[in-house]
PDB file of N, CA and C in Angstrom:
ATOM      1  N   UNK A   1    -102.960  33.188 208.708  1.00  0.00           N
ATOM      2  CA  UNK A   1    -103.983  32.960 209.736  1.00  0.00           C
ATOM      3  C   UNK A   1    -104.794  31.719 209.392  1.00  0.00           C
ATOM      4  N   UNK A   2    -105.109  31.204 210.528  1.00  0.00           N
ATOM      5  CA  UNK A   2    -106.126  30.054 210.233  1.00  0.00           C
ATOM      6  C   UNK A   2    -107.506  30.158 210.038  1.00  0.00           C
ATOM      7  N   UNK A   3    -108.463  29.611 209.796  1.00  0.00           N
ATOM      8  CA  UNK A   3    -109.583  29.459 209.737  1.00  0.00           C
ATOM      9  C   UNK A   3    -110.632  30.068 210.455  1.00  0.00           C
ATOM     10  N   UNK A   4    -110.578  29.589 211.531  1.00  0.00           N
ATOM     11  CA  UNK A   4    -111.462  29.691 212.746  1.00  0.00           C
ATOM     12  C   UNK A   4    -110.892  31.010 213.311  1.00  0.00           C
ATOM     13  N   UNK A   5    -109.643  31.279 213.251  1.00  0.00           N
ATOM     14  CA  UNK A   5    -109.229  32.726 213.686  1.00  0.00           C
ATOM     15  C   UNK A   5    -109.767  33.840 212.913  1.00  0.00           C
ATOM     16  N   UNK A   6    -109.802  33.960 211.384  1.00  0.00           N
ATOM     17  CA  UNK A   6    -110.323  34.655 210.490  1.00  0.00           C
ATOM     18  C   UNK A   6    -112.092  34.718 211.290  1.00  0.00           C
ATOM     19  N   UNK A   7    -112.378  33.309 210.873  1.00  0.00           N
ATOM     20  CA  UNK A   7    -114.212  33.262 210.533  1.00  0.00           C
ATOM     21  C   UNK A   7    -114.482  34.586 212.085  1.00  0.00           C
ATOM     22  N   UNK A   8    -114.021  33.824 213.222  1.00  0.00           N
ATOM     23  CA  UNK A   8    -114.402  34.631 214.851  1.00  0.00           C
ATOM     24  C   UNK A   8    -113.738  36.257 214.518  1.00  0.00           C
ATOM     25  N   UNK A   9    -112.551  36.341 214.212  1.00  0.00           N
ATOM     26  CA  UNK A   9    -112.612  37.332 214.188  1.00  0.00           C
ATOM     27  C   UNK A   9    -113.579  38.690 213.361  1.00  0.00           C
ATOM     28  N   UNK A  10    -114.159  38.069 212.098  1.00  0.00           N
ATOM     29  CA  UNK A  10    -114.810  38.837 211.227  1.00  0.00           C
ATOM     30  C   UNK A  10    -115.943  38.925 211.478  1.00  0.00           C
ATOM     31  N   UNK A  11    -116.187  37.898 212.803  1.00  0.00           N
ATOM     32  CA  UNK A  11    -117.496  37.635 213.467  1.00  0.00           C
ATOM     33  C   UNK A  11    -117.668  38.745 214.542  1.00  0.00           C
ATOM     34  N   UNK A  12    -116.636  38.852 215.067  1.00  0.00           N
ATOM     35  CA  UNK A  12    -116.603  39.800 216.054  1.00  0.00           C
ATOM     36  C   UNK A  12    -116.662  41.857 215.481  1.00  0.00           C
ATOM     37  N   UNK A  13    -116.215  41.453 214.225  1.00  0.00           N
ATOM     38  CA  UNK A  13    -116.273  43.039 213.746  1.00  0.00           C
ATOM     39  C   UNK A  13    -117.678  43.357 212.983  1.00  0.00           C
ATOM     40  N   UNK A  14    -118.455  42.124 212.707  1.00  0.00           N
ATOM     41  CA  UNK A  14    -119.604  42.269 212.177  1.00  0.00           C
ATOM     42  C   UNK A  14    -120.618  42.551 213.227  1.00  0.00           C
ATOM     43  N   UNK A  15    -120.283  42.184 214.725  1.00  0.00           N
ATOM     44  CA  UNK A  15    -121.386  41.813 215.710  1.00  0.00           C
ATOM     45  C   UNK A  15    -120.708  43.755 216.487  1.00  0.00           C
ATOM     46  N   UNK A  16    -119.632  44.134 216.452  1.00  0.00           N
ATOM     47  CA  UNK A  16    -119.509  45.662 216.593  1.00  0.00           C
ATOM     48  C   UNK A  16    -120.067  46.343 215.522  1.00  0.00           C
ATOM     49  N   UNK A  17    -120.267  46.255 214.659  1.00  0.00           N
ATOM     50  CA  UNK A  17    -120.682  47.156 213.749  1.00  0.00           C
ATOM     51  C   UNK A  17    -122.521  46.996 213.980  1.00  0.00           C
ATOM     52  N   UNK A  18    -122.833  45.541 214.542  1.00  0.00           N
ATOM     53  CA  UNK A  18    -124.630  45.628 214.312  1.00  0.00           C
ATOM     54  C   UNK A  18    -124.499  46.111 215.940  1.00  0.00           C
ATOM     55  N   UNK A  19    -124.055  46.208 216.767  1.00  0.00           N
ATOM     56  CA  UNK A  19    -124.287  46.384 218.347  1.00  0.00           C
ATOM     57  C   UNK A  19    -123.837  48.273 217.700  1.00  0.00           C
ATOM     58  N   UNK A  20    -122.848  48.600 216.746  1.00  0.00           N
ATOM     59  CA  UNK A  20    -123.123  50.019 216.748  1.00  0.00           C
ATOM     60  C   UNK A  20    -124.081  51.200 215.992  1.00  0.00           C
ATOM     61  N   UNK A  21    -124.830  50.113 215.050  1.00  0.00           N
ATOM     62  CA  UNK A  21    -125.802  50.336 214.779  1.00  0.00           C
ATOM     63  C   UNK A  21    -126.963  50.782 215.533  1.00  0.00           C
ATOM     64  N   UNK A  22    -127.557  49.557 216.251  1.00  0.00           N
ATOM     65  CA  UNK A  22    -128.604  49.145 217.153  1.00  0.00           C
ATOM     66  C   UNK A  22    -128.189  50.605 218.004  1.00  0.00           C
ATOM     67  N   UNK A  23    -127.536  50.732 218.569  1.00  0.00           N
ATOM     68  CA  UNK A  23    -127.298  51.792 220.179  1.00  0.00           C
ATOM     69  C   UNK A  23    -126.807  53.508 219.418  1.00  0.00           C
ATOM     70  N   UNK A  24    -127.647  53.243 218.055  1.00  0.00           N
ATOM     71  CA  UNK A  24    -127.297  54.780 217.209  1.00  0.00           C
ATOM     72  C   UNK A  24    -127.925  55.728 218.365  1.00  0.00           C
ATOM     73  N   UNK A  25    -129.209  55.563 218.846  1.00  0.00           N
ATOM     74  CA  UNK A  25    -129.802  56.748 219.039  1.00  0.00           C
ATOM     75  C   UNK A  25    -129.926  56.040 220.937  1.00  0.00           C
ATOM     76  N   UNK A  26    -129.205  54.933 221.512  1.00  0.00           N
ATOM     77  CA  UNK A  26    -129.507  55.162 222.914  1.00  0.00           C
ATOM     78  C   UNK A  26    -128.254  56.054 223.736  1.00  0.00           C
ATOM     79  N   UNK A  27    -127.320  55.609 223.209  1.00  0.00           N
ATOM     80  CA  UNK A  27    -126.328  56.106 223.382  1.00  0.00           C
ATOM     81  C   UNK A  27    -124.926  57.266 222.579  1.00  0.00           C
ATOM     82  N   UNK A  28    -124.169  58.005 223.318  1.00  0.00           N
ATOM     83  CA  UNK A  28    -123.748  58.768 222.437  1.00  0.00           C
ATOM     84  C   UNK A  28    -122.412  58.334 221.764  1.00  0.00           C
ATOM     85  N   UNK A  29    -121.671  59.118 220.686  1.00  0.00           N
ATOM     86  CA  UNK A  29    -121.033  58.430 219.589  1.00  0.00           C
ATOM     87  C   UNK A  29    -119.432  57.722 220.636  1.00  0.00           C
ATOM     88  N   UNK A  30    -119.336  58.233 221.418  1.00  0.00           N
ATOM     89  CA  UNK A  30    -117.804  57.976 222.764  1.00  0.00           C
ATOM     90  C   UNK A  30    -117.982  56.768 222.842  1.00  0.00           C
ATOM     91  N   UNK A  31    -119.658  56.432 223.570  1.00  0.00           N
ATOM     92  CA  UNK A  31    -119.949  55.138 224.420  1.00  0.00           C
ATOM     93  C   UNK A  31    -120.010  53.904 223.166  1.00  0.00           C
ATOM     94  N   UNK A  32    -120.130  54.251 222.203  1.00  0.00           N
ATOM     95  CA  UNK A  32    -120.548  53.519 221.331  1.00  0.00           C
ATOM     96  C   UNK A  32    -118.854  52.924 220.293  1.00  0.00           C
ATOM     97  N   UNK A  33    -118.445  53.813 220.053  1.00  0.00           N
ATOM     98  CA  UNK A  33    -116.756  53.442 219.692  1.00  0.00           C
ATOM     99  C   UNK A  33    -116.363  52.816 220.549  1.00  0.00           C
ATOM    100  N   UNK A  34    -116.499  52.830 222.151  1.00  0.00           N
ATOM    101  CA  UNK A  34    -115.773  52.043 222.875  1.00  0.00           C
ATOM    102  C   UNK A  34    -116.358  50.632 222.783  1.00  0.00           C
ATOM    103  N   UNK A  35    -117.597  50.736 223.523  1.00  0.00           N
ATOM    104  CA  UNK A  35    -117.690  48.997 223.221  1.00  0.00           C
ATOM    105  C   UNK A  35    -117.580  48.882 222.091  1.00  0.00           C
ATOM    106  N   UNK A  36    -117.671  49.114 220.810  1.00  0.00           N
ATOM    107  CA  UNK A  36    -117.461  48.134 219.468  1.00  0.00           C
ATOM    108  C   UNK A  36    -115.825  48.138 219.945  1.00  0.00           C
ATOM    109  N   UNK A  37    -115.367  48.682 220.002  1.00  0.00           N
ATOM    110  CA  UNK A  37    -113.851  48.852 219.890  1.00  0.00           C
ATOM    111  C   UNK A  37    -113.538  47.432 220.919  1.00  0.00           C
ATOM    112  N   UNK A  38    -113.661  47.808 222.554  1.00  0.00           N
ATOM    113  CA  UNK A  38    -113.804  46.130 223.770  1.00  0.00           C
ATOM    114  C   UNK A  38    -114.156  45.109 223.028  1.00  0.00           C
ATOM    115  N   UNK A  39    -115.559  45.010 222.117  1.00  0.00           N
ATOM    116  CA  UNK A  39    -116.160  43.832 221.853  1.00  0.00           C
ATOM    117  C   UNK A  39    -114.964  43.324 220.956  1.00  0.00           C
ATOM    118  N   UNK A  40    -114.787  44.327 219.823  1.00  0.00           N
ATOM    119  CA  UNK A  40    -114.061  43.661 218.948  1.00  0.00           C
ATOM    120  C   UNK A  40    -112.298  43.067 219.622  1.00  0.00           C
ATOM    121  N   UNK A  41    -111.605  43.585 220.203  1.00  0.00           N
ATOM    122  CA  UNK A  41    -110.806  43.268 220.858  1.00  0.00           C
ATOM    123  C   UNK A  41    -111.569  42.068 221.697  1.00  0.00           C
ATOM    124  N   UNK A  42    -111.988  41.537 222.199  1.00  0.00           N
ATOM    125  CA  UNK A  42    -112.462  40.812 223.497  1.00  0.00           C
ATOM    126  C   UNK A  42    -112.483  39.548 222.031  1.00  0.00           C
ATOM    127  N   UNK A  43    -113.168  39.658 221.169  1.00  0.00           N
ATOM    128  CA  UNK A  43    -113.316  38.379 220.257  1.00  0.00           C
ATOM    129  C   UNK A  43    -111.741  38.077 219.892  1.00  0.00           C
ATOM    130  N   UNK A  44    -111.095  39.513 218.980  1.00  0.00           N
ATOM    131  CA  UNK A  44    -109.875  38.503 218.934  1.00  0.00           C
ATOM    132  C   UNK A  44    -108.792  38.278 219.502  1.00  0.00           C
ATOM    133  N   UNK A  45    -109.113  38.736 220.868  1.00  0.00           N
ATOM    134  CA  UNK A  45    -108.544  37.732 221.867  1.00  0.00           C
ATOM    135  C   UNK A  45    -108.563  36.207 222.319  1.00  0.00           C
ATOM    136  N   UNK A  46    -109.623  36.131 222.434  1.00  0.00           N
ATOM    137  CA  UNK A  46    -110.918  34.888 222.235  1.00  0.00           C
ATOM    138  C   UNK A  46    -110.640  34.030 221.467  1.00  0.00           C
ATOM    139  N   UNK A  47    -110.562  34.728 220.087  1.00  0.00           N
ATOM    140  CA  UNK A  47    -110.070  33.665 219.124  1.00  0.00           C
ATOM    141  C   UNK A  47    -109.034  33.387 219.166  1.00  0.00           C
ATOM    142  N   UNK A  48    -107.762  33.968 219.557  1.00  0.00           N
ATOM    143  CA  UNK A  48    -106.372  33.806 219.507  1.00  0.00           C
ATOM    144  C   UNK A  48    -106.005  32.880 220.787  1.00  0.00           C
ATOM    145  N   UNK A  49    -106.931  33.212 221.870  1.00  0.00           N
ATOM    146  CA  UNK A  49    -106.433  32.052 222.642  1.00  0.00           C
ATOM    147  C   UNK A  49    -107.543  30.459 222.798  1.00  0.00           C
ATOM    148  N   UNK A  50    -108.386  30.602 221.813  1.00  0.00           N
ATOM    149  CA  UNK A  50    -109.107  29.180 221.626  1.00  0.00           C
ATOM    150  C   UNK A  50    -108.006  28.651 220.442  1.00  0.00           C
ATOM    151  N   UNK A  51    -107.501  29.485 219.548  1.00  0.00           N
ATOM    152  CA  UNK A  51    -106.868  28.713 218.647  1.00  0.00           C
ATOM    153  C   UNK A  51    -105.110  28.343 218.669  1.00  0.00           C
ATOM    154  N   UNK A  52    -105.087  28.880 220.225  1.00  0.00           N
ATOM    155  CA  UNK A  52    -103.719  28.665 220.483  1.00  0.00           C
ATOM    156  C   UNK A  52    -103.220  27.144 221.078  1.00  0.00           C
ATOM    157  N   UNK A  53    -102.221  26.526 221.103  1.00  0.00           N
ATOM    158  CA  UNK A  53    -102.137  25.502 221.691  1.00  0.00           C
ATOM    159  C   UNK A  53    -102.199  25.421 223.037  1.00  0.00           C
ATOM    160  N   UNK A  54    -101.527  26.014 223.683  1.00  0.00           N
ATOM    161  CA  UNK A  54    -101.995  26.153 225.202  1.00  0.00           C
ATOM    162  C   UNK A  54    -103.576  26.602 225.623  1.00  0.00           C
ATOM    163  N   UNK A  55    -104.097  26.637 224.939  1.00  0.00           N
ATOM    164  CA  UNK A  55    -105.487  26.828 224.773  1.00  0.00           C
ATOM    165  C   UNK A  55    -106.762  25.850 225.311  1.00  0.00           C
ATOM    166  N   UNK A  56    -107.703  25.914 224.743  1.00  0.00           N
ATOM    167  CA  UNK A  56    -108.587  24.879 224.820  1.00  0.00           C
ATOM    168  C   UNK A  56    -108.327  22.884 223.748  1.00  0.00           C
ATOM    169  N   UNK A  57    -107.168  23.202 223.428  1.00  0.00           N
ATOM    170  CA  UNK A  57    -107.332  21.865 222.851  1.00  0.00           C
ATOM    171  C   UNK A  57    -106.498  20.992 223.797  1.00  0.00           C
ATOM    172  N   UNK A  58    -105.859  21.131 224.973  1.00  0.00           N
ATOM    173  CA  UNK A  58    -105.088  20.760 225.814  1.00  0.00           C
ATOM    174  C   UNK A  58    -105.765  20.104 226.739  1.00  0.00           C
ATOM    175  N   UNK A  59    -106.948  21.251 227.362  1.00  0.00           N
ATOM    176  CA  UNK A  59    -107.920  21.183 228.623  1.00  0.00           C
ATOM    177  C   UNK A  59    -109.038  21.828 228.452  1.00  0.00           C
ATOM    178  N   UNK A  60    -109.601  21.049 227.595  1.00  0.00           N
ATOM    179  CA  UNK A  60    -110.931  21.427 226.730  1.00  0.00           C
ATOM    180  C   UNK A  60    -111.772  20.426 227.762  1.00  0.00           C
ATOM    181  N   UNK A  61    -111.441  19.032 227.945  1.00  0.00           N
ATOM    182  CA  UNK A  61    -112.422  18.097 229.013  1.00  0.00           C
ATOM    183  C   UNK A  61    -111.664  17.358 230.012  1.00  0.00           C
ATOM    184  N   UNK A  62    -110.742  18.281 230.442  1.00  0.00           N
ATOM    185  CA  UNK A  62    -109.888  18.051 231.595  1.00  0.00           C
ATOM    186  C   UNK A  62    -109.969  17.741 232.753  1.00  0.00           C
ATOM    187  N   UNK A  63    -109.920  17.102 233.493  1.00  0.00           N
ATOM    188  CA  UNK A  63    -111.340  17.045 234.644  1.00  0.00           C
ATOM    189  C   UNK A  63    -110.341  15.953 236.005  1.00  0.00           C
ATOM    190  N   UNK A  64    -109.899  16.785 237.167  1.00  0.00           N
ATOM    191  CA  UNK A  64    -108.872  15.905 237.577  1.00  0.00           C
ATOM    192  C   UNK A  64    -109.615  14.411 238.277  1.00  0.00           C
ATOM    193  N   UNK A  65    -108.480  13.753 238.128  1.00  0.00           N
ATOM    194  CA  UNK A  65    -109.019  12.066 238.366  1.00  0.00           C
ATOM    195  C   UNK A  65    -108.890  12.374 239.625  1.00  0.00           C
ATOM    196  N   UNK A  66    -110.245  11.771 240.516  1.00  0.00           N
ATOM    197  CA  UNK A  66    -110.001  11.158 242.047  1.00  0.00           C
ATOM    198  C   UNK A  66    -109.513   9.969 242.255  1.00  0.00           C
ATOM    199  N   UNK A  67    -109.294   9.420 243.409  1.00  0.00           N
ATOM    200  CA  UNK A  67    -108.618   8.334 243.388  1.00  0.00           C
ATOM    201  C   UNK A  67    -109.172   7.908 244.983  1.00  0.00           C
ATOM    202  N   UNK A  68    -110.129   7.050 245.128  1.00  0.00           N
ATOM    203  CA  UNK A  68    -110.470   6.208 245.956  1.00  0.00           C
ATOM    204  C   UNK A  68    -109.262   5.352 246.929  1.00  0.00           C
ATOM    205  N   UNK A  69    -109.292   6.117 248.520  1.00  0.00           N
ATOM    206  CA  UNK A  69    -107.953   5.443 249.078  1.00  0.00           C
ATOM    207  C   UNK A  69    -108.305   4.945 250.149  1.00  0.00           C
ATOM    208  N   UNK A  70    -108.596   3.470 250.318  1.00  0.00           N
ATOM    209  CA  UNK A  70    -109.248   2.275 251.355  1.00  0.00           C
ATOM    210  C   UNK A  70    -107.808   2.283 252.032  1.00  0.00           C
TER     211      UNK A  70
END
């Protein structure tokens, strides 16, 4: 694995674990496995397709040309 795939992903299991912290007592233990569970899936998805080639390094500032026709 690369870099940036690791760092986001460990980012994403650290930010489920403080979002399942935080929602100990608003919500019950079901609602709370699931989103950490979405969030964490949703990041390394995220990361897998920012760090993919068809990705954002292709059409990151892609922007189609107009073309002025006198």
């Amino acid at each position: 694995m690369n870099l940036p795939f690791t760092l986001s992903t460990v980012g994403g299991i650290i930010a489920a674990l403080v979002l399942f912290i935080i929602l100990k007592r608003v919500i019950g233990l079901v609602f709370r496995v699931i989103l950490a569970g979405v969030l964490v899936i949703a990041v390394i998805l995220g990361a897998w397709w920012w760090t993919s080639p068809s990705g954002s390094s292709q059409n990151s500032n892609a922007r189609p040309q107009r073309t002025r026709s006198r």
